[in-house]
Protein backbone atom coordinates (compact mmCIF):
# COMPACT_ATOMS: atom_id res chain seq x y z
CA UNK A 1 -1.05 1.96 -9.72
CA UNK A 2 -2.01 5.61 -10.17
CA UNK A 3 -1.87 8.65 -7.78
CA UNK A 4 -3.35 11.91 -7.69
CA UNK A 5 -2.39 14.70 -5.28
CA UNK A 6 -4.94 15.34 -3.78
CA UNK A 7 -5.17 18.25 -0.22
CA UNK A 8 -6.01 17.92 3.17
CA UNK A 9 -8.06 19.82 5.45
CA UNK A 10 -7.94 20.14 8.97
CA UNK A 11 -6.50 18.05 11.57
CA UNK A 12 -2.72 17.67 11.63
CA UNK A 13 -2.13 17.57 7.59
CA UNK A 14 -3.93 20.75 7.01
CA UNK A 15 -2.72 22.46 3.82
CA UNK A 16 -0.56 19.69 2.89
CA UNK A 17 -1.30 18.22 -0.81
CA UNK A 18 -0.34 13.80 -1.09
CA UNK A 19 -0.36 11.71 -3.44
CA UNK A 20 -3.17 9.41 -3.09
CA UNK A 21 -3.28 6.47 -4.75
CA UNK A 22 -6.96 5.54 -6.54
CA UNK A 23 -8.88 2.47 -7.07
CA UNK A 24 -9.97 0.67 -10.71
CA UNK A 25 -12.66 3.43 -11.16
CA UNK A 26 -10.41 6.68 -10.43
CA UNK A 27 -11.63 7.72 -7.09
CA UNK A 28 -9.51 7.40 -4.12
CA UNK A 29 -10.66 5.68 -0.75
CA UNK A 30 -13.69 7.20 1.09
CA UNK A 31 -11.57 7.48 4.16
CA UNK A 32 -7.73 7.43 4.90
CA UNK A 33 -6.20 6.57 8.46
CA UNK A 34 -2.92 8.22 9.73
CA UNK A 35 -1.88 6.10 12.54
CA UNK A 36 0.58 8.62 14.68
CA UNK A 37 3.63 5.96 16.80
CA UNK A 38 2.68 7.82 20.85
CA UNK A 39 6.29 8.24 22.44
CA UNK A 40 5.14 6.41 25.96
CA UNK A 41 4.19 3.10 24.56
CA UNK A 42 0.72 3.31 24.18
CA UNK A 43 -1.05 2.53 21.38
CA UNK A 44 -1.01 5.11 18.05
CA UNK A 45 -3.29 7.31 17.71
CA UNK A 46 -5.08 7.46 14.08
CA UNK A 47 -6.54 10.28 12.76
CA UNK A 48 -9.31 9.71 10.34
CA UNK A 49 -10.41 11.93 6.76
CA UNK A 50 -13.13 11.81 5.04
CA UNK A 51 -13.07 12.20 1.05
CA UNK A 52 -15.24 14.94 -0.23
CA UNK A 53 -15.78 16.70 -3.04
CA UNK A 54 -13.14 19.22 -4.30
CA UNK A 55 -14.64 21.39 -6.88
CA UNK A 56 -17.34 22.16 -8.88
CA UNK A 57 -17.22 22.21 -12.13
CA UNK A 58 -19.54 24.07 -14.43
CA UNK A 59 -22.36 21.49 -14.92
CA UNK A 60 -22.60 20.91 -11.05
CA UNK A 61 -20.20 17.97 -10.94
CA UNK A 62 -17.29 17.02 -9.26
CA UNK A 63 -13.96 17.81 -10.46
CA UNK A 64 -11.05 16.40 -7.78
CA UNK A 65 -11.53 15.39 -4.27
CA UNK A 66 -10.11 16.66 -1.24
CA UNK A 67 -9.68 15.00 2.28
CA UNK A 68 -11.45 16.45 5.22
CA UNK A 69 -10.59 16.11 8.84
CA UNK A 70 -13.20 14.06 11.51
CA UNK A 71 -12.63 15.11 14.88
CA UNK A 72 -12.02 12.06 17.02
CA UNK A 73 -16.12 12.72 18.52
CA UNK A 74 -17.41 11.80 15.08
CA UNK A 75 -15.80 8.10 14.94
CA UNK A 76 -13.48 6.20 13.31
CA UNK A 77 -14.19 4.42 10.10
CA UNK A 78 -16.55 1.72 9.68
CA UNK A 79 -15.88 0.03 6.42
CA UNK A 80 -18.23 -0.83 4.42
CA UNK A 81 -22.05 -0.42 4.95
CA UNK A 82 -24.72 -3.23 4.00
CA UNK A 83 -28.16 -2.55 3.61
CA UNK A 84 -28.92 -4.87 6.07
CA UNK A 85 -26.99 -3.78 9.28
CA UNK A 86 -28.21 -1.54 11.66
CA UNK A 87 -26.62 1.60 12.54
């Protein structure tokens, strides 16, 4: 499969640039989990990113994503999102 490096803002990878690897179309996930091991046996804690666009380019489109961070008050990922579920 391919990568691209792609950075990360906020949280605790901030300024850090991964490899990411990307689906059949080119884009990466929507949102990547970081489960962190907790030294006293609870659970881990997993810090969520969003994807977002990177740059602009000239013609107003996307060129590159980057990762932002979502603060543990916003959620955690959902998964997909059908029409026909609330919330």
């Amino acid at each position: 499969m391919r990568s691209e490096n792609t950075p990360f803002v906020g949280g605790p990878l901030d300024g850090r640039v991964l490899p990411v690897l990307v689906g059949m179309t080119g884009q990466p996930p929507k949102t990547y989990e970081i489960p962190v091991p907790n030294d006293d046996g609870r659970p881990p804690t997993v810090h969520v990113y969003r994807r977002v666009p990177g740059r602009v380019g000239r013609l107003g489109l996307p060129r590159g994503w980057k990762y932002e961070y979502v603060s543990e008050a916003k959620g955690t990922s959902r998964g997909l999102k059908w029409p026909w579920t609330k919330g």
